[in-house]
N, C-alpha and C. Protein backbone atom coordinates (compact mmCIF):
# COMPACT_ATOMS: atom_id res chain seq x y z
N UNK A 1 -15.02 -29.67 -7.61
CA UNK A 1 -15.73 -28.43 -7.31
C UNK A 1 -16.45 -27.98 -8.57
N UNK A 2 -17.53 -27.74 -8.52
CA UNK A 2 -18.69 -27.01 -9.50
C UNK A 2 -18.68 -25.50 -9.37
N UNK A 3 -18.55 -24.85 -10.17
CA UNK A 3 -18.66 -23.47 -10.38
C UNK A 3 -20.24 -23.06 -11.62
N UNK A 4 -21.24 -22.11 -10.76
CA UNK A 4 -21.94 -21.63 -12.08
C UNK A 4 -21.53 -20.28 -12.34
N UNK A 5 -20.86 -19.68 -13.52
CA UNK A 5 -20.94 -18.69 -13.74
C UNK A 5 -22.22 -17.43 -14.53
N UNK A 6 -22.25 -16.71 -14.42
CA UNK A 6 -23.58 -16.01 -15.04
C UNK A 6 -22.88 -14.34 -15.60
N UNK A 7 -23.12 -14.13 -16.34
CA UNK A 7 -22.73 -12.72 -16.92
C UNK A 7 -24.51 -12.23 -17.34
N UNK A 8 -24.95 -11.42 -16.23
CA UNK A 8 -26.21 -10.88 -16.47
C UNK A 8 -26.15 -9.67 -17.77
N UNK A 9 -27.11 -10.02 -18.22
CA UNK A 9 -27.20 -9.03 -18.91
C UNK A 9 -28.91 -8.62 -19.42
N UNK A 10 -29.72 -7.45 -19.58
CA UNK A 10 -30.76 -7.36 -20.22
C UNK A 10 -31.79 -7.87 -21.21
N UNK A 11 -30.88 -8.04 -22.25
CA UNK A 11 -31.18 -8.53 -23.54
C UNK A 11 -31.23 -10.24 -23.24
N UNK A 12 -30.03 -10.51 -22.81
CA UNK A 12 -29.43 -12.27 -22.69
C UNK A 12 -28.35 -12.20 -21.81
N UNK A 13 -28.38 -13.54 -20.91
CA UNK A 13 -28.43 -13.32 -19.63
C UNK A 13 -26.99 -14.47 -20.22
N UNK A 14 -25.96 -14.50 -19.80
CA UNK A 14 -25.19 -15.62 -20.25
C UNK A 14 -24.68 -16.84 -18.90
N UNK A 15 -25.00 -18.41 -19.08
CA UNK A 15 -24.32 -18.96 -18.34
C UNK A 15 -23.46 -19.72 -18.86
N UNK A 16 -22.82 -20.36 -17.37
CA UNK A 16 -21.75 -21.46 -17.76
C UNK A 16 -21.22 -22.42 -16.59
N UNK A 17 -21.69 -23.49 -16.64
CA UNK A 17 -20.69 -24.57 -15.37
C UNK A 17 -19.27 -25.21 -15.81
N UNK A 18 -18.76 -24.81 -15.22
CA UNK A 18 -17.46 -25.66 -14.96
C UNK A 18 -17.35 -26.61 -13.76
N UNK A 19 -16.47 -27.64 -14.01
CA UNK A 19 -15.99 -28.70 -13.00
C UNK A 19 -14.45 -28.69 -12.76
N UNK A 20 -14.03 -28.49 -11.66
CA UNK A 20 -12.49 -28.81 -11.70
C UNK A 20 -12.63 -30.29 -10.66
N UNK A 21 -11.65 -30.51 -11.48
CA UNK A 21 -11.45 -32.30 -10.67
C UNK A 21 -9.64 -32.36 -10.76
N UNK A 22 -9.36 -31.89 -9.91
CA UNK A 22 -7.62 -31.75 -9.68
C UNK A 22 -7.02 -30.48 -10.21
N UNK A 23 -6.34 -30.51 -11.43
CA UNK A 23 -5.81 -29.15 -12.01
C UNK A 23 -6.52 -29.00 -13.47
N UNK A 24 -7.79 -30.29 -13.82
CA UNK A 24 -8.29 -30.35 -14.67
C UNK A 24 -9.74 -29.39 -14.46
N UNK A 25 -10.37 -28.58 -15.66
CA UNK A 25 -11.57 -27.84 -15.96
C UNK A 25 -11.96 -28.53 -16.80
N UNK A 26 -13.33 -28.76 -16.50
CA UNK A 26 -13.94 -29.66 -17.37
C UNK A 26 -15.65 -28.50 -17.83
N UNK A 27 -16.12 -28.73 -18.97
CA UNK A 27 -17.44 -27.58 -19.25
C UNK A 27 -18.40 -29.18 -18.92
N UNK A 28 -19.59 -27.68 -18.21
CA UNK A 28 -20.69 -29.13 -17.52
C UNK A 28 -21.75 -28.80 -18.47
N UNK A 29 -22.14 -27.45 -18.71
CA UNK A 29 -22.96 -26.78 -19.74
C UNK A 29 -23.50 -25.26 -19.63
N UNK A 30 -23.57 -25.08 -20.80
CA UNK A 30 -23.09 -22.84 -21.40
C UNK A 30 -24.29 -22.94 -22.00
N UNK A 31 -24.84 -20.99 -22.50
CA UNK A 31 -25.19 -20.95 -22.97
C UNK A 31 -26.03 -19.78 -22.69
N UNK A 32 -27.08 -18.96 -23.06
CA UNK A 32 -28.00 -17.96 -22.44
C UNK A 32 -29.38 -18.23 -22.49
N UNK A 33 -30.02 -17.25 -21.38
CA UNK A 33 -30.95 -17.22 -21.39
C UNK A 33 -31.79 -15.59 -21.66
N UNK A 34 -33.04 -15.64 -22.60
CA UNK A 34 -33.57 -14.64 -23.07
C UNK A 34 -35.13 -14.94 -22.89
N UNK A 35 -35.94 -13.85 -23.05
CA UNK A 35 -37.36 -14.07 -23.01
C UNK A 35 -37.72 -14.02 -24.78
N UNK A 36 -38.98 -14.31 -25.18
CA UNK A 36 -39.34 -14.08 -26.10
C UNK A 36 -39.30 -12.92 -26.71
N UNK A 37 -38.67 -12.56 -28.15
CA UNK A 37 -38.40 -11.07 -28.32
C UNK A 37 -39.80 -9.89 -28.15
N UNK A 38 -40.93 -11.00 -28.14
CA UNK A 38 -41.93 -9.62 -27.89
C UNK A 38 -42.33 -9.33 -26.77
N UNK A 39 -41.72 -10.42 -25.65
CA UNK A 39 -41.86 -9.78 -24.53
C UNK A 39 -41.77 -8.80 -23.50
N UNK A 40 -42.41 -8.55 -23.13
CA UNK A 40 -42.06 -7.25 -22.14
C UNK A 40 -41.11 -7.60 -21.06
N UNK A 41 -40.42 -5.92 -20.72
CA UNK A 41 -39.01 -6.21 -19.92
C UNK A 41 -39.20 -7.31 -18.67
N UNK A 42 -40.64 -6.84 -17.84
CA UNK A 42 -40.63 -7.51 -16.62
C UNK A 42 -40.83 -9.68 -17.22
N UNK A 43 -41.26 -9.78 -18.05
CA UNK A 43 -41.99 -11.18 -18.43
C UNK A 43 -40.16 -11.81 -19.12
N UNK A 44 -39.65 -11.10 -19.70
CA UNK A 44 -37.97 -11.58 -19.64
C UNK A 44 -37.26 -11.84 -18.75
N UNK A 45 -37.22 -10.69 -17.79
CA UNK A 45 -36.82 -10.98 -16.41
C UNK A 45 -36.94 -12.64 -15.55
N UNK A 46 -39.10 -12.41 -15.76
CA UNK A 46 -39.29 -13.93 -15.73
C UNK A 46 -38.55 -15.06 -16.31
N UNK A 47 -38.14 -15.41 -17.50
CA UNK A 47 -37.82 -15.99 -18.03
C UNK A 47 -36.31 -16.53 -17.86
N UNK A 48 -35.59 -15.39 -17.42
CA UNK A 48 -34.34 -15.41 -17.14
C UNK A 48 -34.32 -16.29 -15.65
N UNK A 49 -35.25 -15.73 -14.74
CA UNK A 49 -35.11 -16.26 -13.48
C UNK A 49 -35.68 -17.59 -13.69
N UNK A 50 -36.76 -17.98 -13.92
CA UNK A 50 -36.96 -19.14 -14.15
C UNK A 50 -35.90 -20.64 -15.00
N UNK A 51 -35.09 -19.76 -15.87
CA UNK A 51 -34.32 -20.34 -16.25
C UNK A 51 -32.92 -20.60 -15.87
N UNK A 52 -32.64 -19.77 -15.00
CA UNK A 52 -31.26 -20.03 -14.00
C UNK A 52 -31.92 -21.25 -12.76
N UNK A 53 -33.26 -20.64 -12.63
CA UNK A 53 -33.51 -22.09 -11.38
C UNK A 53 -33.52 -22.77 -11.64
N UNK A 54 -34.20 -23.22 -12.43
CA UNK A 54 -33.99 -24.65 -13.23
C UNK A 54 -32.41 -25.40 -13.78
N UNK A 55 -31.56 -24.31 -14.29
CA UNK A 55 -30.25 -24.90 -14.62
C UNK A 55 -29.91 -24.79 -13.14
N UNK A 56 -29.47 -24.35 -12.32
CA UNK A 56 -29.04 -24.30 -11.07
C UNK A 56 -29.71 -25.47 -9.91
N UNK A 57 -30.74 -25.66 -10.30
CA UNK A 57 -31.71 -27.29 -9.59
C UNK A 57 -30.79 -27.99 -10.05
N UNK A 58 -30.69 -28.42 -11.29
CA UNK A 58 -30.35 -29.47 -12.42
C UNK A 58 -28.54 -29.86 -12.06
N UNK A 59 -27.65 -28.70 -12.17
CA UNK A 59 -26.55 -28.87 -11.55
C UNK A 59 -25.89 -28.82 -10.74
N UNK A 60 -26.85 -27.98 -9.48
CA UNK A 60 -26.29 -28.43 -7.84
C UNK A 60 -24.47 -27.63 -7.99
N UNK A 61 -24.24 -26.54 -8.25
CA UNK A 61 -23.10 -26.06 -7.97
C UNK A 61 -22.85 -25.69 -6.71
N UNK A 62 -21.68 -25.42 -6.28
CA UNK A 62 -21.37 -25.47 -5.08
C UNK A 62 -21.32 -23.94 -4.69
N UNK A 63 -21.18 -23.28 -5.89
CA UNK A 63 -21.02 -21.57 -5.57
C UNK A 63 -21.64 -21.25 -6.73
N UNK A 64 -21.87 -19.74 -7.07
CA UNK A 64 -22.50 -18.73 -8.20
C UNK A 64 -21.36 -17.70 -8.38
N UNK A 65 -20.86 -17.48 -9.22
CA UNK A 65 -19.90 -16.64 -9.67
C UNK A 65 -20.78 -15.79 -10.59
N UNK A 66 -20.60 -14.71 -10.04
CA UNK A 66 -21.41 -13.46 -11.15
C UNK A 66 -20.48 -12.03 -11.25
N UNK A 67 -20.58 -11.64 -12.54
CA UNK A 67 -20.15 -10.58 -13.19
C UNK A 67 -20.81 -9.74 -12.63
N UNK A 68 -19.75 -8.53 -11.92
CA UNK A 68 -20.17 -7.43 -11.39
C UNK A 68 -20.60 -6.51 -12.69
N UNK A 69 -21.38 -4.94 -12.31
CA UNK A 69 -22.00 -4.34 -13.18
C UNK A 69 -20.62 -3.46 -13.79
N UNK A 70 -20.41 -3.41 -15.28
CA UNK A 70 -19.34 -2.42 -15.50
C UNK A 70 -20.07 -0.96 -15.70
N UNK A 71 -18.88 -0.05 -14.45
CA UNK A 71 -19.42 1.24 -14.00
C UNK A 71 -19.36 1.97 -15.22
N UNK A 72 -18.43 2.07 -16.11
CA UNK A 72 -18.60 2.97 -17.39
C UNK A 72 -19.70 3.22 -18.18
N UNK A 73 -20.48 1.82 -18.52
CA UNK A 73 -22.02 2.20 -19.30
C UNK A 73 -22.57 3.00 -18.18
N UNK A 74 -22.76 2.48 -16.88
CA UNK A 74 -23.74 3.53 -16.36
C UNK A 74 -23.67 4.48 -16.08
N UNK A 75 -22.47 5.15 -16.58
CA UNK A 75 -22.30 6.76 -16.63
C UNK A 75 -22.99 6.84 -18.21
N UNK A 76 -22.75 6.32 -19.48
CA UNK A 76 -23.25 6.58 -20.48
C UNK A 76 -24.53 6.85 -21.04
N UNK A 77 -25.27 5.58 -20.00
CA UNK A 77 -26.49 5.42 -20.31
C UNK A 77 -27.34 4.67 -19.22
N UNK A 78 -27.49 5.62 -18.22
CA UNK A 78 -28.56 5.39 -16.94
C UNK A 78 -29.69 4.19 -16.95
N UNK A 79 -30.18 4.40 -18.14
CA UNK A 79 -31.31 3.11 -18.48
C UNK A 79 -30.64 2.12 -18.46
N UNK A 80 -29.62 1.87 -19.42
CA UNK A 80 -29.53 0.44 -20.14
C UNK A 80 -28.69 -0.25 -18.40
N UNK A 81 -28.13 0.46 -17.67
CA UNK A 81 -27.53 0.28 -16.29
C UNK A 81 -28.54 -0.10 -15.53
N UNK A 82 -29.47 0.57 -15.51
CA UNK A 82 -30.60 0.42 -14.39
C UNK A 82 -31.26 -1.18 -14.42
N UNK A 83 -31.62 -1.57 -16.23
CA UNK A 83 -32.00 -2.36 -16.43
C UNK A 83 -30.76 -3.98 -16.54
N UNK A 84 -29.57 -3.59 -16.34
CA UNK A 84 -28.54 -4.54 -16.40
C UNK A 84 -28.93 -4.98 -14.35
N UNK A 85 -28.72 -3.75 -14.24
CA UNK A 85 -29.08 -4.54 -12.48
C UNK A 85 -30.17 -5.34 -12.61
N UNK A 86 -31.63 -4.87 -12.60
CA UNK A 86 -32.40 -5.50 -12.56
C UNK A 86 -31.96 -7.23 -12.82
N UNK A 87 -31.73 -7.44 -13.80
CA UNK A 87 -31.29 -8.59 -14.64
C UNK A 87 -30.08 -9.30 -13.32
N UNK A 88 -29.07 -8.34 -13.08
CA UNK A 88 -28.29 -9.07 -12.36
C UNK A 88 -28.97 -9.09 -10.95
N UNK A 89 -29.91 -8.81 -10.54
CA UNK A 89 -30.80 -8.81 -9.12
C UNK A 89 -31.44 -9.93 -9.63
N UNK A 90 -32.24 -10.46 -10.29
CA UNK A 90 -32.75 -11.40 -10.84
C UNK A 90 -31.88 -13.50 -10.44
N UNK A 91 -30.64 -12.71 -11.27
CA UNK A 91 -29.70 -13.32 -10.72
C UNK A 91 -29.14 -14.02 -9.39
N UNK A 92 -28.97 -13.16 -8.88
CA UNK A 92 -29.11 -13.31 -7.39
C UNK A 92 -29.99 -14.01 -6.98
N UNK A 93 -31.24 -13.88 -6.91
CA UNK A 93 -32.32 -13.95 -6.43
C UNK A 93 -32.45 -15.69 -6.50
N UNK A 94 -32.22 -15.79 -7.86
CA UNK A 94 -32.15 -17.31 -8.32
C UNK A 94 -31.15 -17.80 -7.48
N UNK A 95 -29.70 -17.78 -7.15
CA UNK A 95 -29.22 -18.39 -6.78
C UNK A 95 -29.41 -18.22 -5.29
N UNK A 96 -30.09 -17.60 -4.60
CA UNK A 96 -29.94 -17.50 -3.03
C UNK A 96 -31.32 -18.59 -3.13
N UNK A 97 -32.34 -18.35 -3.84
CA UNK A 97 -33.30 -19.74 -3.73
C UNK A 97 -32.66 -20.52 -3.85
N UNK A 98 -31.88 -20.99 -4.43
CA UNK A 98 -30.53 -22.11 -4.59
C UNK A 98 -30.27 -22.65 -2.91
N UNK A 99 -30.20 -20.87 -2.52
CA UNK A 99 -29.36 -21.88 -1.47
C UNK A 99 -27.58 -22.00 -1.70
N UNK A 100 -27.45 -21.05 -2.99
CA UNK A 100 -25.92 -21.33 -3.24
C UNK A 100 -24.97 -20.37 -3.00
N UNK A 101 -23.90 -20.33 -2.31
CA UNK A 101 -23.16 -19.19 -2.01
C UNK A 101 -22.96 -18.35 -3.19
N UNK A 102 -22.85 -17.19 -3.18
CA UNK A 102 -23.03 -16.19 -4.49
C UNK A 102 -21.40 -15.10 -4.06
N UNK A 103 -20.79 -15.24 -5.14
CA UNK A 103 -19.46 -14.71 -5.48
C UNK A 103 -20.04 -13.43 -6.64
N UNK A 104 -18.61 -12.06 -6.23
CA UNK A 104 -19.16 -11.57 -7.39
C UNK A 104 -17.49 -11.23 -7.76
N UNK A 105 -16.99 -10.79 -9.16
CA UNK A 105 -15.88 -10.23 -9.64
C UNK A 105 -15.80 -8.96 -10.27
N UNK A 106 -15.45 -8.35 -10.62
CA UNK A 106 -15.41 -6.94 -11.32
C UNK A 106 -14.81 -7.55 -12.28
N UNK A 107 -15.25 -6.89 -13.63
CA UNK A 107 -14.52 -7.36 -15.30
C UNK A 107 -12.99 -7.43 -14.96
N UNK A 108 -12.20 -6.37 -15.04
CA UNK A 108 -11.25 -6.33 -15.21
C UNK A 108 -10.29 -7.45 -14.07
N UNK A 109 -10.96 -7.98 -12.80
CA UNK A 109 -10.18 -8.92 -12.08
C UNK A 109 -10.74 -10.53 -12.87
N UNK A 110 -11.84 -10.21 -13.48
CA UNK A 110 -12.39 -11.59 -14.16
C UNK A 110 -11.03 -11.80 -15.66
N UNK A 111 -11.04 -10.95 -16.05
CA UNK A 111 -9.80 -10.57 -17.74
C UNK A 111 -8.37 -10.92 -17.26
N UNK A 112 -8.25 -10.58 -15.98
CA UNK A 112 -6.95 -10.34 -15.35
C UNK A 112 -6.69 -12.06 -15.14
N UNK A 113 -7.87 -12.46 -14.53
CA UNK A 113 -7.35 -14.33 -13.65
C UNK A 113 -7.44 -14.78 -15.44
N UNK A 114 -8.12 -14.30 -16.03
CA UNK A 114 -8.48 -15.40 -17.72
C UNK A 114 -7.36 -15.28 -18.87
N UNK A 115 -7.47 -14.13 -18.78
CA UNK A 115 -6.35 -13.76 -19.97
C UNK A 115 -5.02 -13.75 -19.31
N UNK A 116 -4.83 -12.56 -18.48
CA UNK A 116 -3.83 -12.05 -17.32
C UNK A 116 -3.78 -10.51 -17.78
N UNK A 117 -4.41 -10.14 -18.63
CA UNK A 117 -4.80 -8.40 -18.69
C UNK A 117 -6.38 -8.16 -18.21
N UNK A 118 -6.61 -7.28 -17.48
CA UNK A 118 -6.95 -6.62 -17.32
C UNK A 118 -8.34 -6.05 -18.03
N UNK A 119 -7.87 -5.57 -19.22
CA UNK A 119 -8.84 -4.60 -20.28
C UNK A 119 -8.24 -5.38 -21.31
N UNK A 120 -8.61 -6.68 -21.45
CA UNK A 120 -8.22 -7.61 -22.45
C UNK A 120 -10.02 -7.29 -23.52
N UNK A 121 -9.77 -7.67 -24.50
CA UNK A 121 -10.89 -7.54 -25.61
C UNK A 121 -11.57 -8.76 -25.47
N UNK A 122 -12.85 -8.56 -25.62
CA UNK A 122 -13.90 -9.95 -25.76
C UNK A 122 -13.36 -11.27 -26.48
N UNK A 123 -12.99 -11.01 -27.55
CA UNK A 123 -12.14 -11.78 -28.79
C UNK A 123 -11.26 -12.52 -27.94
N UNK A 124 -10.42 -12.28 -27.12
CA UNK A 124 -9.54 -12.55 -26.03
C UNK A 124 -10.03 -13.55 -25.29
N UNK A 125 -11.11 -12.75 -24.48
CA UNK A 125 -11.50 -13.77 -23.38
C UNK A 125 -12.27 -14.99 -24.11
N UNK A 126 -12.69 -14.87 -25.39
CA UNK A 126 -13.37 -16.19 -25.83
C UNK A 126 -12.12 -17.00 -25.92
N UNK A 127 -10.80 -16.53 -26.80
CA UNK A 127 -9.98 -17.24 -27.50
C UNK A 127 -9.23 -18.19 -25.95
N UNK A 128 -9.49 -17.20 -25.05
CA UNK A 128 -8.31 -18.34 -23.68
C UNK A 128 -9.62 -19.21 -22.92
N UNK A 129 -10.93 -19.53 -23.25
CA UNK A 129 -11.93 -19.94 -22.87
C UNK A 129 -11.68 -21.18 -23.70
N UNK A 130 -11.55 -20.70 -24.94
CA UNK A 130 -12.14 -22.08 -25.69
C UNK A 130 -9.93 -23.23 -25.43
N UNK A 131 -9.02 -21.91 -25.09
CA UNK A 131 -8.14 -22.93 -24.45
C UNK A 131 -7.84 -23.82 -23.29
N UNK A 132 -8.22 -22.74 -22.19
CA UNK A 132 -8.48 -23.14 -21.24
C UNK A 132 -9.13 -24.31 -20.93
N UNK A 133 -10.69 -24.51 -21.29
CA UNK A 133 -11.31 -25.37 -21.74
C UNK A 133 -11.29 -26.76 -22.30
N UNK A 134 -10.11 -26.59 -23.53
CA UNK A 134 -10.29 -27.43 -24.38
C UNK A 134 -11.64 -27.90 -25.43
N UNK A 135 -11.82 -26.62 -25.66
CA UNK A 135 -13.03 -26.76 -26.52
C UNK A 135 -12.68 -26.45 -27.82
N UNK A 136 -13.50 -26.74 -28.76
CA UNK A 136 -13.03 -26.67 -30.37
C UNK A 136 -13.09 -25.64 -31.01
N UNK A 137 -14.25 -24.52 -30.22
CA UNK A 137 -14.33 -23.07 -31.07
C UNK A 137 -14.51 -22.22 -29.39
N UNK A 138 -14.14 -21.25 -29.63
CA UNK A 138 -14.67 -20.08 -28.51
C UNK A 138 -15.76 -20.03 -28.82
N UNK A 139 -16.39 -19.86 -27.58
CA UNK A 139 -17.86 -19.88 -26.99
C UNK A 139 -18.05 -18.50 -27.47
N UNK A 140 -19.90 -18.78 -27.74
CA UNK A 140 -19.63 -17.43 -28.42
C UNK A 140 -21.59 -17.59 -28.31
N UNK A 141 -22.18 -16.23 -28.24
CA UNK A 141 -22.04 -15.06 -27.52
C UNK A 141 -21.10 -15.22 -27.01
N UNK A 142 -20.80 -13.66 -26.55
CA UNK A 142 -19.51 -13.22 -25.44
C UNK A 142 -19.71 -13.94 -24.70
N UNK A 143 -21.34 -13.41 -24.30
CA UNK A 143 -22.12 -13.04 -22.78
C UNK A 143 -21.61 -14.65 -22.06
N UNK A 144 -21.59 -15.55 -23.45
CA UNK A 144 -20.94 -17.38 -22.86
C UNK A 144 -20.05 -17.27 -22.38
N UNK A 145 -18.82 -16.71 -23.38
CA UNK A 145 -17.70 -16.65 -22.34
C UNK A 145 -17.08 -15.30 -21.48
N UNK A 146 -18.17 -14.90 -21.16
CA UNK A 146 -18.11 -14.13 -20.02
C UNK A 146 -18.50 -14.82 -18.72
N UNK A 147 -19.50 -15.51 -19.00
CA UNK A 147 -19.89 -16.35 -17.71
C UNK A 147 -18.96 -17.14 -17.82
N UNK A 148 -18.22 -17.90 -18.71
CA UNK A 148 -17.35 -19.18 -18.54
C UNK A 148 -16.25 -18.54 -17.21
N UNK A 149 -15.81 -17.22 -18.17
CA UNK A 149 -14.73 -16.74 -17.70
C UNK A 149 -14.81 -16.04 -16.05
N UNK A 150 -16.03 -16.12 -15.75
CA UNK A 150 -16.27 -15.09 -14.02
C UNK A 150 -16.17 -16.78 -13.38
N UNK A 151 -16.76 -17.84 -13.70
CA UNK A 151 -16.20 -19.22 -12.98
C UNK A 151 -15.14 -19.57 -13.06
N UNK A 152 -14.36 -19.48 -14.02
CA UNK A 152 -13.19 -19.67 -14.04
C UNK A 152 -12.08 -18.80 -13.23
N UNK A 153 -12.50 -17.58 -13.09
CA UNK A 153 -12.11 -16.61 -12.15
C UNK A 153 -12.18 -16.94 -10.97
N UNK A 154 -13.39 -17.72 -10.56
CA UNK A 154 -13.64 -18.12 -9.16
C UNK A 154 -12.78 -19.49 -8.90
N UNK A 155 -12.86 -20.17 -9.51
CA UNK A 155 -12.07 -21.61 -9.18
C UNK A 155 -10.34 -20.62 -9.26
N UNK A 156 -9.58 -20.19 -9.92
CA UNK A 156 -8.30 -19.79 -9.93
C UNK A 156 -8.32 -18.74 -8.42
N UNK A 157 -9.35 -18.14 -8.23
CA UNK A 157 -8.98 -17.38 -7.06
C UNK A 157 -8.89 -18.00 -5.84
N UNK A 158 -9.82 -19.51 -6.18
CA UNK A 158 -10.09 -20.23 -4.62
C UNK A 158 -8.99 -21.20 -4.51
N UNK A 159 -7.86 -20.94 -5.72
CA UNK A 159 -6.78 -21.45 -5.45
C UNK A 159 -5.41 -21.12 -5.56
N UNK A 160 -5.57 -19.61 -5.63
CA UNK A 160 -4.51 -18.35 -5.04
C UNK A 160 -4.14 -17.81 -6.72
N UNK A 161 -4.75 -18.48 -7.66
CA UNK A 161 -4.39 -18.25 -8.86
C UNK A 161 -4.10 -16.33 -9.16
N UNK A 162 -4.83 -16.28 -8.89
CA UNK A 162 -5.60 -14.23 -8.98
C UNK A 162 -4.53 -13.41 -8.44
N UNK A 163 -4.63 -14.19 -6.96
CA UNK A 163 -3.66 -13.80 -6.54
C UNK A 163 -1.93 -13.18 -6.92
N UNK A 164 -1.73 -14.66 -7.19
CA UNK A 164 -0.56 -15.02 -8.17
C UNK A 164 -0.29 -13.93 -9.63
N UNK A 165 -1.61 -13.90 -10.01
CA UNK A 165 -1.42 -13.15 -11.53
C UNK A 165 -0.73 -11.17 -10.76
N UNK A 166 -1.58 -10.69 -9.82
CA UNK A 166 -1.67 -9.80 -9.61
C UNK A 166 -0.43 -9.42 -8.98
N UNK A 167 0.76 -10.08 -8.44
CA UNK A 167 1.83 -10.26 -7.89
C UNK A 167 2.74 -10.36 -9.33
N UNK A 168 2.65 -10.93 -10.14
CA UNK A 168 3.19 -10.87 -11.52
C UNK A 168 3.82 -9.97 -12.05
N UNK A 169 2.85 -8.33 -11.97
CA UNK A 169 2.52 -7.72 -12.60
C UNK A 169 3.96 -6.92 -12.57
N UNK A 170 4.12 -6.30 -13.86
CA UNK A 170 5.62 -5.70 -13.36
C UNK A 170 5.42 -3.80 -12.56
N UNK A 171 6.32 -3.36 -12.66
CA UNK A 171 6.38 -2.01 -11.47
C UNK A 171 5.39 -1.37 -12.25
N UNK A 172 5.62 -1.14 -13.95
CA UNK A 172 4.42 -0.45 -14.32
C UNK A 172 2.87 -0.50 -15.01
N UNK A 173 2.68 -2.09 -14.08
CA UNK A 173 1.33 -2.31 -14.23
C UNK A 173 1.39 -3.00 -15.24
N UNK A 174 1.96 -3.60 -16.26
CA UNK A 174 1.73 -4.26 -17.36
C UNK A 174 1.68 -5.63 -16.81
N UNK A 175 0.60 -6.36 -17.66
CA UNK A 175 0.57 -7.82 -17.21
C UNK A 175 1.95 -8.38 -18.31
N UNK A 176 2.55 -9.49 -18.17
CA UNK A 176 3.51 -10.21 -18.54
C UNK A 176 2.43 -11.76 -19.33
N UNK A 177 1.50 -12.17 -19.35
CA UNK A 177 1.11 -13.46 -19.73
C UNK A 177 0.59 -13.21 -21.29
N UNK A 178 0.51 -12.40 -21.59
CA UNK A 178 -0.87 -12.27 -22.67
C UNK A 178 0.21 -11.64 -23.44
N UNK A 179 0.96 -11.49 -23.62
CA UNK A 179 2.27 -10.79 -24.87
C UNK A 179 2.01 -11.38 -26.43
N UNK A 180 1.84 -12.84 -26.15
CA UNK A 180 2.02 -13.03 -27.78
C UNK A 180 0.14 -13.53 -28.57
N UNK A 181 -0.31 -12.93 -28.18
CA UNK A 181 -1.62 -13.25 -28.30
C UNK A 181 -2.23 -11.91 -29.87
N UNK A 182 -2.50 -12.40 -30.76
CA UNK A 182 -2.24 -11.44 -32.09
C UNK A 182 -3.90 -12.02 -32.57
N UNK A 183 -4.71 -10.61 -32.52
CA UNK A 183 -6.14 -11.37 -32.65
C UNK A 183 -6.08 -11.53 -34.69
């Protein structure tokens, strides 16, 4: 099974494919996409979309896993929200030309299947990416392993993993997996 993950964002748009082939994750290829810095918002946009179709032609995933919008900035700051949709509409857009079923997660259930907290720190979700993985450094932009981590969310949920974590949890909400983790 092929997973593309995407963590939209304004500025840089982050992706990531994974492969599971049994209980093994394998990285197919990460990384972001941005417009030229003097470009204007709508001609980035371009750039972004054009560049998910093309990675998404190229690797034929079987689903789109995308990072839902976190509601807190857009109480902070209406713009920079307005323009994160855009970006994640963009998103979309690319993968339904795909043709590819489109998944979405909320952060904290994406932190929860990766780490097993919740409101785990960025630092975090790179450090169980680049384990998970088996890769040599955490992926980095975040925005990388943010997308790593919303596919990876999707393959563990389509195999009760999420599930599992959220059943874990003890009476007062504390996750139990992520205890000895000392950034």
């Amino acid at each position: 099974m092929r997973i593309f993950g995407i963590d939209p964002g304004s500025r840089r748009t982050g992706y990531g494919c994974i492969e599971r082939q049994g209980s093994r994750h394998t990285l197919v290829v990460c990384g972001t996409l941005s417009g030229p810095a003097q470009a204007t918002f709508p001609e980035k946009l371009k750039a972004i979309h054009a560049g998910l179709t093309a990675l998404l032609a190229q690797h034929r995933p079987e689903c789109v896993a995308i990072e839902d919008i976190f509601h807190h900035r857009q109480a902070q700051n209406p713009g920079s929200a307005l323009r994160l949709g855009e970006a994640r509409g963009v998103a979309l857009l690319a993968a339904a030309e795909a043709g590819v079923p489109v998944v979405t997660y909320p952060p904290a259930t994406v932190k929860l299947a990766v780490v097993g907290y919740g409101r785990a720190e960025k630092q975090q979700v790179q450090q169980m990416i680049k384990l998970l993985l088996g890769l040599d450094a955490p992926p980095s932009p975040h925005d990388v392993a943010d997308a790593l981590a919303v596919a990876l969310c999707h393959l563990q949920s389509s195999t009760g993993t999420v599930a599992q974590l959220h059943a874990s949890r003890s009476r007062t909400g504390t996750p139990r997996s992520w205890r000895d983790y000392i950034p």
